[in-house]
Protein backbone atom coordinates (compact mmCIF):
# COMPACT_ATOMS: atom_id res chain seq x y z
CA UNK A 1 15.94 -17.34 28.59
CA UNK A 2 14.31 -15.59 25.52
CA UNK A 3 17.02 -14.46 22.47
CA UNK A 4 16.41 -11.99 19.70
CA UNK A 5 18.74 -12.25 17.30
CA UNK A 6 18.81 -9.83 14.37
CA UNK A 7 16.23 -7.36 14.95
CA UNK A 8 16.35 -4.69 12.57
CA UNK A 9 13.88 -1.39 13.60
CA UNK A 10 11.24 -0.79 10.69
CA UNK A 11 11.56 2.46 8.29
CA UNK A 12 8.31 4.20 7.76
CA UNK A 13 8.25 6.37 4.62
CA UNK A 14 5.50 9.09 3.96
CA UNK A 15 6.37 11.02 0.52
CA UNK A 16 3.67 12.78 -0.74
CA UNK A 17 3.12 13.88 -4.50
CA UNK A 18 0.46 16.18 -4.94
CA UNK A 19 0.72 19.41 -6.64
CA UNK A 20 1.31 19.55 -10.07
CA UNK A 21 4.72 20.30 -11.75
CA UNK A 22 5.98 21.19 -15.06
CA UNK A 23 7.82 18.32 -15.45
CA UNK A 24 5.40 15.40 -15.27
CA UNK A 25 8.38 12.51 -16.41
CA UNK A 26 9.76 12.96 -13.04
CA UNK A 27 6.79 12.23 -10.91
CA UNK A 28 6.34 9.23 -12.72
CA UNK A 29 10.16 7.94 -12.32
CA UNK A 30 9.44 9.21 -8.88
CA UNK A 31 6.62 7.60 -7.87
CA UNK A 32 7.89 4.04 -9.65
CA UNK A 33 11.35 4.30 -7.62
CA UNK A 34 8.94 4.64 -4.08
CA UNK A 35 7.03 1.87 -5.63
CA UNK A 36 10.21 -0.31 -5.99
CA UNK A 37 11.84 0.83 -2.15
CA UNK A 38 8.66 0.27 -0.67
CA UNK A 39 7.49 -2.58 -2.38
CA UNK A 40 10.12 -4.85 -3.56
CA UNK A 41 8.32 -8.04 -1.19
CA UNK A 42 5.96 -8.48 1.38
CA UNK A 43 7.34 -8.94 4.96
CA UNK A 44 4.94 -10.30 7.81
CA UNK A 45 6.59 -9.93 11.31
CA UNK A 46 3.70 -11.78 13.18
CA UNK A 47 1.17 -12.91 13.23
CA UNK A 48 -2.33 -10.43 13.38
CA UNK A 49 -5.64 -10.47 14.39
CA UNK A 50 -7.66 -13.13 12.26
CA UNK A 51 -9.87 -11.15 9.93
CA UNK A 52 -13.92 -10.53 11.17
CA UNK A 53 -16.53 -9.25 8.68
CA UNK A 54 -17.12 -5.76 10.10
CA UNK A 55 -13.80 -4.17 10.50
CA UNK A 56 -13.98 -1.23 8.69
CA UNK A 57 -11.96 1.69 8.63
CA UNK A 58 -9.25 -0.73 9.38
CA UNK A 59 -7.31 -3.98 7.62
CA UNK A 60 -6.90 -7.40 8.80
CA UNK A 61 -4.12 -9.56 7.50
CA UNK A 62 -6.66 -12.00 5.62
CA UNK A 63 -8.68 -9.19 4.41
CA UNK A 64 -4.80 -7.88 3.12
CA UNK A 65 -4.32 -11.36 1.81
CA UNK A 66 -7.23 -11.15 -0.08
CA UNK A 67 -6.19 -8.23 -1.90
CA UNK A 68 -4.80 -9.41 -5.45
CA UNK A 69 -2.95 -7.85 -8.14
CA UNK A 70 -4.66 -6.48 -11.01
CA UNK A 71 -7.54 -5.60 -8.43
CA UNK A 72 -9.55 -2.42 -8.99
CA UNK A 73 -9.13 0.12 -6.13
CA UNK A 74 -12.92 -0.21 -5.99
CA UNK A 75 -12.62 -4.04 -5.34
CA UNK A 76 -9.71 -3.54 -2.93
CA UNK A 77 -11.79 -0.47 -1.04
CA UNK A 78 -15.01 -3.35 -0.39
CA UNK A 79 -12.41 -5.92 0.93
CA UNK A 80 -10.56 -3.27 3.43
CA UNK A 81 -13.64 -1.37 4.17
CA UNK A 82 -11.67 1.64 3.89
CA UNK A 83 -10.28 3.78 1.12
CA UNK A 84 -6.95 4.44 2.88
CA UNK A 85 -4.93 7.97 2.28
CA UNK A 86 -3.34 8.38 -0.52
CA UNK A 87 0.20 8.95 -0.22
CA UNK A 88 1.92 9.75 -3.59
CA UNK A 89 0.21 10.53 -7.00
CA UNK A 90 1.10 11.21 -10.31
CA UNK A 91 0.15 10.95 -13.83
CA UNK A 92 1.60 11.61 -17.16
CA UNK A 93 -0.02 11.41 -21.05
CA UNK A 94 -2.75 9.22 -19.34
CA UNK A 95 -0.25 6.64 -17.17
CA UNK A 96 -1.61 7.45 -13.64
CA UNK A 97 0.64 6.03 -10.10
CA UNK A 98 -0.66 6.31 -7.12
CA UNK A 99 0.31 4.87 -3.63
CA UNK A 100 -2.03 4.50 -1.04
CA UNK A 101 -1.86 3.54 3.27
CA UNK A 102 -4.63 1.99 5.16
CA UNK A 103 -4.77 1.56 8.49
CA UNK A 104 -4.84 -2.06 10.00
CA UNK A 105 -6.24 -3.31 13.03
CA UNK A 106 -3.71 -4.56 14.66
CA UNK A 107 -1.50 -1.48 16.41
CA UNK A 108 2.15 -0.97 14.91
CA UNK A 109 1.24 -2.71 11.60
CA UNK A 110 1.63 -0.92 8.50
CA UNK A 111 0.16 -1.58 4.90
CA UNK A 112 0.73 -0.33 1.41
CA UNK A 113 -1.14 -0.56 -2.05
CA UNK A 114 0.28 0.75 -5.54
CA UNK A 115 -2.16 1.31 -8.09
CA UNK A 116 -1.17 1.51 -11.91
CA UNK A 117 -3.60 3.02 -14.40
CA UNK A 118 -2.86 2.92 -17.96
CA UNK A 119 -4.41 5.51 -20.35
CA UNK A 120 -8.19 4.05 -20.90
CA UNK A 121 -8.29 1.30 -17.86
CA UNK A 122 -9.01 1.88 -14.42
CA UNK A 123 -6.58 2.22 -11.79
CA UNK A 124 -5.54 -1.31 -10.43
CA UNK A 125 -3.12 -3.13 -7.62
CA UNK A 126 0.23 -3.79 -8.72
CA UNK A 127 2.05 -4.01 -5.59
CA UNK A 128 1.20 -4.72 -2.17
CA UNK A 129 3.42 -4.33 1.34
CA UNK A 130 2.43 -4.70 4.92
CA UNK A 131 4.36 -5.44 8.38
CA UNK A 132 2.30 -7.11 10.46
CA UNK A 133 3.08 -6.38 14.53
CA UNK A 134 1.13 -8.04 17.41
């Protein structure tokens, strides 16, 4: 006899920032508040597909694991082999947030990159999130 005990269904949240408004203060509260829901920890259901050099257009957990904070979206782009979509954006006196998906190759799995930018630097990871469903 098999028992699940405490399964909880998993929220998906698509918010999407992209025209500009007068009041730019309020993306960025905005887009750090989605930043904090979204990406307060990093919770791994099961275990995925091992990671295989030649996956693009979709993410393996090792190729997520790989992905580091302080990584340039360029750097995390070559390790995905994907750019993802980008779900929110905004930007204020130079600060720039953006939060990107990417698909991942195992179906029902979900992962989630927030870049930071500060006025001068390029944009780079500074949060991570992925549920990983076999």
């Amino acid at each position: 006899m098999t028992r699940v005990m405490n399964r909880q269904p998993v929220r998906l949240i698509h918010i999407r920032v992209t025209q500009p408004q007068e009041n730019h203060v309020k993306k960025i509260l905005a887009a750090g508040a989605v930043t904090v829901a979204l990406f307060g920890g990093t919770l791994a259901v099961a275990p995925a597909a091992s990671a295989a050099n030649g996956t693009p257009g979709c993410v393996t957990k090792a190729e997520y694991k790989k992905a580091k904070k302080g990584m340039t979206k360029k750097r995390v782009k070559k390790i995905f082999g994907t750019g993802g979509k980008r779900d929110a954006h905004a930007s204020s006196g130079g600060y720039v947030s953006e939060i990107r998906s990417y698909k991942t190759c195992s179906k029902y799995s979900a992962v989630a990159i927030a870049f930071d930018k500060a006025p001068g630097s390029k944009l780079r990871l500074s949060a991570k999130s992925a549920v990983w469903v076999s």
